[in-house]
Protein backbone atom coordinates (compact mmCIF):
# COMPACT_ATOMS: atom_id res chain seq x y z
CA UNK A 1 196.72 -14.09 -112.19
CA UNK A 2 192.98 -15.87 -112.17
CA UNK A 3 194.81 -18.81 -110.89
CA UNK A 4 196.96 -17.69 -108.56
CA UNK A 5 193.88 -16.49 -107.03
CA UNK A 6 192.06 -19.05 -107.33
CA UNK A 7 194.85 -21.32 -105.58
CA UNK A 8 194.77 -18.80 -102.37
CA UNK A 9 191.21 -19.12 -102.49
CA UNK A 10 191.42 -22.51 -102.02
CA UNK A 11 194.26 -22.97 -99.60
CA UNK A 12 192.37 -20.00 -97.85
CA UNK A 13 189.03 -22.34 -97.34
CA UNK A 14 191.37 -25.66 -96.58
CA UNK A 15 193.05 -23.73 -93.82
CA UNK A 16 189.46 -22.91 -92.56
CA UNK A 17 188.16 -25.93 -92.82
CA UNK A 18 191.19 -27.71 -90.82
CA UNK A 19 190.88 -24.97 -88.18
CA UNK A 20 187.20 -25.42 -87.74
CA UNK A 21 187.90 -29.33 -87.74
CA UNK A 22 190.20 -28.87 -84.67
CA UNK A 23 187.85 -26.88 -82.87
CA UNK A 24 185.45 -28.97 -83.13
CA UNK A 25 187.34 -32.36 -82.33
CA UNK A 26 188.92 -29.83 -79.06
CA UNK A 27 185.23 -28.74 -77.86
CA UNK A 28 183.87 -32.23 -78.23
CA UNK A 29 187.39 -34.20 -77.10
CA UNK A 30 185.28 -35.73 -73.80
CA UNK A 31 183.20 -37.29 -76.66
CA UNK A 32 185.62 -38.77 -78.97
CA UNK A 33 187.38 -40.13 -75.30
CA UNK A 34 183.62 -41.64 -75.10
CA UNK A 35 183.66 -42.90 -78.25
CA UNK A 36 187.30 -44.42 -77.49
CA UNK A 37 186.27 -46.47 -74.59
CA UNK A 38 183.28 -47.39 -76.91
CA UNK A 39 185.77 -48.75 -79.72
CA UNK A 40 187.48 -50.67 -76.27
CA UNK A 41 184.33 -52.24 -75.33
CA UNK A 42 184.05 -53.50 -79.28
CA UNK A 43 187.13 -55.18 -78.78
CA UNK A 44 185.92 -56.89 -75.83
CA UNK A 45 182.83 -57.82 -77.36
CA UNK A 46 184.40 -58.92 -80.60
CA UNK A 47 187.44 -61.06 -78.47
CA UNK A 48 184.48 -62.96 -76.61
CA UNK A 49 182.31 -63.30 -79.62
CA UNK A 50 185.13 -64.65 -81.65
CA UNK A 51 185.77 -67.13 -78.57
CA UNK A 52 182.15 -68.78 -78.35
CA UNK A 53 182.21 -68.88 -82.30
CA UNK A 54 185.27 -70.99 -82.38
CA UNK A 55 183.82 -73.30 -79.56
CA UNK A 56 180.36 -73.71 -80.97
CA UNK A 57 178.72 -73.75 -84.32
CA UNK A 58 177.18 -70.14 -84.10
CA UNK A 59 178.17 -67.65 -86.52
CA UNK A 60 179.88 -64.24 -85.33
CA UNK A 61 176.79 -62.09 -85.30
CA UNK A 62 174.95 -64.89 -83.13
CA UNK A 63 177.56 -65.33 -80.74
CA UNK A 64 177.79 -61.48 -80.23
CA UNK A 65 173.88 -61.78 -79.43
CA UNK A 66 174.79 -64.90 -76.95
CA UNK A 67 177.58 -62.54 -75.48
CA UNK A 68 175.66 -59.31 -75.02
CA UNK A 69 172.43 -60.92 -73.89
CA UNK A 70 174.86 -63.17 -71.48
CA UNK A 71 176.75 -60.28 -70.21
CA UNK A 72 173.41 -58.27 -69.52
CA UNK A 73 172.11 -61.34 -67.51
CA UNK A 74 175.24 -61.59 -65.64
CA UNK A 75 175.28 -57.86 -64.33
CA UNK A 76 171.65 -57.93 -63.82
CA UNK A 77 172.10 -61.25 -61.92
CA UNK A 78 175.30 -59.91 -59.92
CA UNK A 79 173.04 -56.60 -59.35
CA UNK A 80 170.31 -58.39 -57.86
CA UNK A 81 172.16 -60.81 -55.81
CA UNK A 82 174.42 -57.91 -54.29
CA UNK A 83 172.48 -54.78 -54.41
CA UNK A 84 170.67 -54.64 -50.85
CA UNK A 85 174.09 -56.07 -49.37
CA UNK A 86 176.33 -53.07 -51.38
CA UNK A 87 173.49 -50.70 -50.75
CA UNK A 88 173.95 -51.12 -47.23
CA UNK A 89 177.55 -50.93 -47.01
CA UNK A 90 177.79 -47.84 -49.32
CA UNK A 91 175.56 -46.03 -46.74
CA UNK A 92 177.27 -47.19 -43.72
CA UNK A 93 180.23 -46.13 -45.88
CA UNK A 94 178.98 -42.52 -46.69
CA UNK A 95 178.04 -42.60 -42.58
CA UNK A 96 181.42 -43.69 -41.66
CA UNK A 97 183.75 -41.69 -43.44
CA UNK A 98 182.82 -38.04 -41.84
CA UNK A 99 183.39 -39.83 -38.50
CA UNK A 100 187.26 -40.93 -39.54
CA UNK A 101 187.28 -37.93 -40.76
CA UNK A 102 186.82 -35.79 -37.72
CA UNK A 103 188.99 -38.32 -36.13
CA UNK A 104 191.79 -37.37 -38.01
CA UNK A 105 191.07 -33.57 -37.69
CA UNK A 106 191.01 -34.90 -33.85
CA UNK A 107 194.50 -36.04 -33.71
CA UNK A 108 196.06 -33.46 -35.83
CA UNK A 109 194.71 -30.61 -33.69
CA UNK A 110 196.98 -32.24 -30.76
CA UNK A 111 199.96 -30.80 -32.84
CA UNK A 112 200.96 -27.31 -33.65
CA UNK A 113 201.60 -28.14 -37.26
CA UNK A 114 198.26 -29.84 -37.49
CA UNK A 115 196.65 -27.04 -36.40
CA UNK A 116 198.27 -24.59 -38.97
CA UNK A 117 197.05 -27.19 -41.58
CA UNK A 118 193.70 -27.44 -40.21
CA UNK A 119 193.27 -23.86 -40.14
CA UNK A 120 194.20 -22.79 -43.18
CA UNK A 121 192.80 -26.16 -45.29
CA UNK A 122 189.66 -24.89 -47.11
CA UNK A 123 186.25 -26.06 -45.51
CA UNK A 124 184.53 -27.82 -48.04
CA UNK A 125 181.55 -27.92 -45.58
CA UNK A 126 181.07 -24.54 -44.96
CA UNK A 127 181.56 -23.87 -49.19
CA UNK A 128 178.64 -26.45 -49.53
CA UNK A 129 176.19 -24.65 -47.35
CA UNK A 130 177.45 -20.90 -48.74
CA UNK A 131 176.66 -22.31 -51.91
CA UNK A 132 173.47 -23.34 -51.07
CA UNK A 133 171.26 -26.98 -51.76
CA UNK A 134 170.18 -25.64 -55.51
CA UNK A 135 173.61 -25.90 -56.73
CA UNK A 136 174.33 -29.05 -54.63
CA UNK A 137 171.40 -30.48 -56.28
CA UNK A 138 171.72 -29.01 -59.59
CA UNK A 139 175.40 -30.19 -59.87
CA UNK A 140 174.50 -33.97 -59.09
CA UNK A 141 171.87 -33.91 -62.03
CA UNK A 142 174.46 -32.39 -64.23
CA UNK A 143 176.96 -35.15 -63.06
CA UNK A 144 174.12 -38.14 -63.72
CA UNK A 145 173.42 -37.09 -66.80
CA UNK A 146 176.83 -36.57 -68.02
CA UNK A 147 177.36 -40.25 -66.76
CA UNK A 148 174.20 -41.73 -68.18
CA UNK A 149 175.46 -39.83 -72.01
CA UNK A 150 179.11 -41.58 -71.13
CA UNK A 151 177.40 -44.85 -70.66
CA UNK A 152 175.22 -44.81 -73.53
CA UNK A 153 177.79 -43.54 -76.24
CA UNK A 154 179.76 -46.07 -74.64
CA UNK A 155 177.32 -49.11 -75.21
CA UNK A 156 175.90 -48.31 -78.59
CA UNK A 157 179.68 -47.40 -80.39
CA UNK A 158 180.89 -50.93 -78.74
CA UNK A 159 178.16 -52.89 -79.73
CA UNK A 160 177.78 -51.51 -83.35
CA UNK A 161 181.87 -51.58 -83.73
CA UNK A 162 181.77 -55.11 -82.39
CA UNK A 163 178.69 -56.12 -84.85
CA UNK A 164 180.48 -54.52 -87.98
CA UNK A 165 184.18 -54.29 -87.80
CA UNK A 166 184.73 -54.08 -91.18
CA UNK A 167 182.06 -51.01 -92.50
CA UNK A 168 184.12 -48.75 -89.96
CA UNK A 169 187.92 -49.84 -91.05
CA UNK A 170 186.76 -49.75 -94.63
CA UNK A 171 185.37 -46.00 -94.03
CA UNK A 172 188.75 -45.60 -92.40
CA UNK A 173 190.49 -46.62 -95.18
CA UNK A 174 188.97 -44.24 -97.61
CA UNK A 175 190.44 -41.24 -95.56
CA UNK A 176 194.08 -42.99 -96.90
CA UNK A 177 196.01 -43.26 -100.12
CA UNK A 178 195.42 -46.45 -102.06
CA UNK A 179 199.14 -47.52 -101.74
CA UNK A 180 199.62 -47.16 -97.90
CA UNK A 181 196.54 -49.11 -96.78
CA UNK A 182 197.92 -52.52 -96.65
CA UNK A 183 199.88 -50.71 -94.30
CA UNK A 184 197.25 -49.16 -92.26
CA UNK A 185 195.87 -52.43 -91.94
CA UNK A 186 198.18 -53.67 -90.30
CA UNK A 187 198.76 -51.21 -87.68
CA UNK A 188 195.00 -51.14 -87.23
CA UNK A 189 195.04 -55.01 -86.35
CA UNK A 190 198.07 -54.39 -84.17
CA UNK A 191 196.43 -51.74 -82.33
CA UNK A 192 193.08 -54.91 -82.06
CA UNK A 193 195.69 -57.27 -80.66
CA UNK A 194 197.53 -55.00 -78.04
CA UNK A 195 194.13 -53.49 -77.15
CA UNK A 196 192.72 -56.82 -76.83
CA UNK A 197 195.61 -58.17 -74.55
CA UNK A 198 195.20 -55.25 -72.73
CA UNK A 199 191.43 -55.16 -71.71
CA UNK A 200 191.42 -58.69 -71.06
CA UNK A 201 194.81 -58.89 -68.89
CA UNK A 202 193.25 -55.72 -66.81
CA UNK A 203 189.93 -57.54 -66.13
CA UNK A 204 191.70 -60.93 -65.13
CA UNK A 205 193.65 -57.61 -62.51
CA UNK A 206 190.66 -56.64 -61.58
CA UNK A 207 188.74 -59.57 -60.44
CA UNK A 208 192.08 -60.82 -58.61
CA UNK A 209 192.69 -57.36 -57.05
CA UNK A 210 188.87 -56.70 -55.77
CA UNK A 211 188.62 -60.52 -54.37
CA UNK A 212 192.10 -60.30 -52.66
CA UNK A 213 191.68 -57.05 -51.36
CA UNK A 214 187.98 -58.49 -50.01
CA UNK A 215 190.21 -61.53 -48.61
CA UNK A 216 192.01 -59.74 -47.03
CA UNK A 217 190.41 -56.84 -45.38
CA UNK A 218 187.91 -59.41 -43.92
CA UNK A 219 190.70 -61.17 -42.31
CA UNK A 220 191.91 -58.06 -41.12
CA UNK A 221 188.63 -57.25 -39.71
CA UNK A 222 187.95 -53.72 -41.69
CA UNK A 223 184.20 -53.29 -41.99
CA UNK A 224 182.64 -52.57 -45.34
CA UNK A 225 185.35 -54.97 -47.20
CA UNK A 226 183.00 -56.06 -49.73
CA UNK A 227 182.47 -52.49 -50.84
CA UNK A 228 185.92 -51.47 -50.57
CA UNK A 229 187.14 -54.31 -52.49
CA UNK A 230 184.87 -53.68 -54.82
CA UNK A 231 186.34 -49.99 -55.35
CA UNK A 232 189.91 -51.67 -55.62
CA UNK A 233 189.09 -54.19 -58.62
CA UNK A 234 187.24 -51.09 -60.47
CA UNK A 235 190.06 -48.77 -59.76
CA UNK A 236 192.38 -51.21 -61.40
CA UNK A 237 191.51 -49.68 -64.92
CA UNK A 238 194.11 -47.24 -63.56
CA UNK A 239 197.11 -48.64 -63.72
CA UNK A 240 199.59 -47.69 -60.59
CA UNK A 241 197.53 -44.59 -59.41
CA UNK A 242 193.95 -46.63 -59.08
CA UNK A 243 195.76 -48.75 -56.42
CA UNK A 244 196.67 -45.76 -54.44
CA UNK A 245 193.46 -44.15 -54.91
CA UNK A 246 191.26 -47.03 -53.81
CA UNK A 247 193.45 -47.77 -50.40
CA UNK A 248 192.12 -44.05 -49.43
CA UNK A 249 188.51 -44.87 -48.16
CA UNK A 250 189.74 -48.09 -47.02
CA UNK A 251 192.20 -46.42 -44.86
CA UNK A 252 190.13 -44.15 -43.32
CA UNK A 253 187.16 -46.96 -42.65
CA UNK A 254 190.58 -48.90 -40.88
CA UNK A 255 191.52 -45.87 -38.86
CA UNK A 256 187.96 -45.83 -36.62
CA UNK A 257 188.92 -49.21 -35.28
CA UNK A 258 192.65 -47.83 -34.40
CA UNK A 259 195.88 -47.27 -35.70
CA UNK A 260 196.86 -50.43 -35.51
CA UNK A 261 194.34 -51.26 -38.16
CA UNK A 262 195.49 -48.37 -40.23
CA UNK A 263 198.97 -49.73 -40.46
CA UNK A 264 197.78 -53.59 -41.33
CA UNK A 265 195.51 -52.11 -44.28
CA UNK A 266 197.85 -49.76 -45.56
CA UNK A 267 200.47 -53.15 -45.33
CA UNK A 268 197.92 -54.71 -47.19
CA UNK A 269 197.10 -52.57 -49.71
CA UNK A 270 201.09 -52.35 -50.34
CA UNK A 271 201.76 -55.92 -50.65
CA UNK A 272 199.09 -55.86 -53.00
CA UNK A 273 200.36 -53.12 -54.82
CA UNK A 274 204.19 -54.67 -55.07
CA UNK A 275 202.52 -58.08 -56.38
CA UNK A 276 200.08 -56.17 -59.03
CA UNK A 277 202.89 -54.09 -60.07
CA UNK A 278 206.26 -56.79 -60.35
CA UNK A 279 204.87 -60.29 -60.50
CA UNK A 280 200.83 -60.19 -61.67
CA UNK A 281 201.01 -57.54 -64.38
CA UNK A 282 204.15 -58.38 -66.28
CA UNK A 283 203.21 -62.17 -66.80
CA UNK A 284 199.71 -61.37 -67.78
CA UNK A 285 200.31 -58.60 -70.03
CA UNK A 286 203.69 -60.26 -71.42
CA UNK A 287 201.90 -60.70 -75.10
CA UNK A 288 201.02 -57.09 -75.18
CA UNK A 289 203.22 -54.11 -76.05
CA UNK A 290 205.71 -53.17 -73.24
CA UNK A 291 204.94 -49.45 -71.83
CA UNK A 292 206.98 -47.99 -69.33
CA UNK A 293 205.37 -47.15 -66.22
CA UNK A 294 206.71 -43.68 -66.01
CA UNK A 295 205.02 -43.29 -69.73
CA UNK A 296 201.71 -44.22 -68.17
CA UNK A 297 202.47 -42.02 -65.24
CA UNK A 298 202.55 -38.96 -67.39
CA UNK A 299 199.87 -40.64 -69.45
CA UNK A 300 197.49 -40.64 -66.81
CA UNK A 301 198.87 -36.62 -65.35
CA UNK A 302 197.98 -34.91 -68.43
CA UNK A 303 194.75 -36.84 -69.53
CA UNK A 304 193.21 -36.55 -66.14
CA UNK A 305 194.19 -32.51 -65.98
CA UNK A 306 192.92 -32.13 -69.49
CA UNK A 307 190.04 -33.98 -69.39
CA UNK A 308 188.88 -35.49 -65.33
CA UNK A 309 188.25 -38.93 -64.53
CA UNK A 310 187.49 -40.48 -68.01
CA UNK A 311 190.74 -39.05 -69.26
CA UNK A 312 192.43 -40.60 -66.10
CA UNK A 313 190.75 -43.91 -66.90
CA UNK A 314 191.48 -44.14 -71.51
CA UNK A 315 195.12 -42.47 -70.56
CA UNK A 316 196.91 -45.95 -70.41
CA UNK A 317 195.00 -47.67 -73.21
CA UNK A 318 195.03 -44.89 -75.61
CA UNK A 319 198.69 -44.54 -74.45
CA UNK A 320 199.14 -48.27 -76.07
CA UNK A 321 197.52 -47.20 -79.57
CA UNK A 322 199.61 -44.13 -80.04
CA UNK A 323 202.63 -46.50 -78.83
CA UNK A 324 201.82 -49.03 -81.66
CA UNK A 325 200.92 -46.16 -84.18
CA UNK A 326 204.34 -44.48 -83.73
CA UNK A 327 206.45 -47.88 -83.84
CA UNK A 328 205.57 -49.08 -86.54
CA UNK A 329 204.34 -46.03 -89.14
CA UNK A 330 207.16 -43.41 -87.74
CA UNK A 331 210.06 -46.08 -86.67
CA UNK A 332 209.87 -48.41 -88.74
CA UNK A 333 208.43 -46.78 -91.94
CA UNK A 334 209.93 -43.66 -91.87
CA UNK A 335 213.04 -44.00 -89.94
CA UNK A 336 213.59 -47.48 -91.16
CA UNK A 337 214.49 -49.40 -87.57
CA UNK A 338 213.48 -53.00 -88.46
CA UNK A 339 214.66 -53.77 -84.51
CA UNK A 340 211.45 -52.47 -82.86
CA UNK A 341 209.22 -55.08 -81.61
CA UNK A 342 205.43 -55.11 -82.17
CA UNK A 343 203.45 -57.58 -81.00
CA UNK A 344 200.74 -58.59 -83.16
CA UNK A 345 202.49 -57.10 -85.58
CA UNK A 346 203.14 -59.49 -89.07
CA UNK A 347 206.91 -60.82 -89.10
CA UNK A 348 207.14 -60.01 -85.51
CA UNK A 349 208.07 -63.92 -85.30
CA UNK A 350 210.86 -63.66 -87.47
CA UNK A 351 212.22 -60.32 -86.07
CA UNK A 352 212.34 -62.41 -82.87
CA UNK A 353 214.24 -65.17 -84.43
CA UNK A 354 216.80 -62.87 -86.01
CA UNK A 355 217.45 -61.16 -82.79
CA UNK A 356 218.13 -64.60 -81.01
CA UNK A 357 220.67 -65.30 -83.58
């Protein structure tokens, strides 16, 4: 009877413990995202260290000091150079957008169904002065500070992942049976390589996106295309949505200088969109695992309900680890389809060559 007790007791305290271990991992979820894009800015770290080792005669943890020092010289550099230009633009951009604004409140007002959506569309201005400048003012410290926590759990979990790889996977490891690490191991270096593929394919997008969106709203002749193009590389972390998002402002800056330039952005930002989507982001992320864009889609819905803009911007690369997780430990290992593709996983090469057979 003492041990029957004793075994309730102690399935009693388990179930308490896992219960108080999911609260806590639900109340501090906007952390462990944090902590997620810090483990994706490792991997950037560690795929850029590993590239300047191989080309020079540095060892790893020098050539992640070369790469972290270079980095922080490049942003400061690229600060400096474009801060009174994007400083300017981003106020002639806070200026300008009331103005289309009002302009579009303007035309709609000429129609009867315009003004039935005017009218009963909340005011956000009048809400801002009921609620007064305190909580205007309180609210943006709130929001700086919750950014300036982001970016500093952010920096110090990628640059400590990136320095020592292997204390983390080994503490990892201790949280497994002895018998299915080898296996762990390898989904852990398949999640690296997809990650990997990932980040880097989406920064090569975002460089090409912001300077041919620049390109061409300065041929166009939008104002503030520096800015604006600027919004469209950074809103290609996003995948599909960020595209749609960033052609917003830009429309509206087009629409002050007519509708004609409303329809030539918005044909722009289109094209743009098309070539991202069907040419430009299949051949660069061929080597990475496929996801389908509906996947992301809903990906991107219910992370950026659940948890705002940083769930909106991990959703498709957390989407990728839980993709290579349940491939290869649920259907492969446990429902025993050897047909599933993986890449980076080992033997993907032959499972290729018996499929061309």
């Amino acid at each position: 009877m003492n041990e029957f007790a004793h075994r309730v007791v102690v399935a009693v305290l388990i179930t308490l413990l896992l219960l108080a271990v999911a609260y806590l991992m639900w109340r501090g979820a906007h952390v462990l995202l944090q902590a997620f894009a810090g483990v994706l800015f490792a991997v950037f770290l560690s795929t850029l260290s590993d590239w300047v080792s191989k080309r020079t005669r540095l060892s790893y943890g020098w050539s992640l000091a070369v790469v972290v020092l270079g980095l922080f010289l490049v942003c400061g550099g690229l600060a400096h150079l474009l801060w009174s230009r994007l400083a300017t633009q981003f106020a002639e951009l806070m200026q300008t957008l009331p103005r289309s604004l009002e302009q579009i409140k303007s035309y709609l007002m000429q129609y009867p169904w315009g003004k039935y959506l005017i009218q009963n569309a909340p005011s956000a201005t009048t809400q801002l002065v009921q609620e007064g400048r305190f909580t205007e003012l309180t609210g943006f410290v709130s929001g700086m500070a919750s950014f300036l926590e982001a970016t500093v759990v952010i920096l110090i979990v990628g640059i400590f992942g990136a320095a020592e790889p292997d204390l983390y996977r080994a503490g990892l490891f201790h949280l497994v049976p002895p018998q299915s690490r080898p296996r762990v191991g390898e989904a852990i270096d398949a999640i690296a390589f997809n990650l990997r593929h990932w980040l880097v394919a989406q920064l090569i997008l975002m460089v090409m996106l912001g300077i041919t969106t620049w390109t061409g709203l300065w041929l166009i002749g939008v104002p503030l295309a520096l800015i604006l193009g600027m919004i469209a590389g950074i809103f290609e972390l996003v995948p599909y949505v960020g595209a749609w998002l960033s052609a917003v402002p830009a429309g509206l800056i087009a629409l002050l200088r007519g509708p004609q330039y409303l329809l030539y952005t918005l044909g722009l930002y289109l094209f743009l969109h098309l070539l991202e989507g069907y040419v430009l982001h299949p051949l660069i992320q061929r080597r990475a695992v496929h996801l389908p864009p509906a996947l992301i889609l809903v990906a991107q819905a219910l992370m950026g309900e659940m948890f705002g803009v940083l769930g909106l911007f991990v959703a498709a690369p957390l989407t990728v680890a839980v993709m290579v997780l349940l491939k290869m430990l649920y259907v492969e290992d446990t429902l025993g389809d050897e047909q599933v593709e993986v890449p980076g996983e080992p033997g993907n090469d032959v499972k290729e060559g018996l499929r061309t057979r």
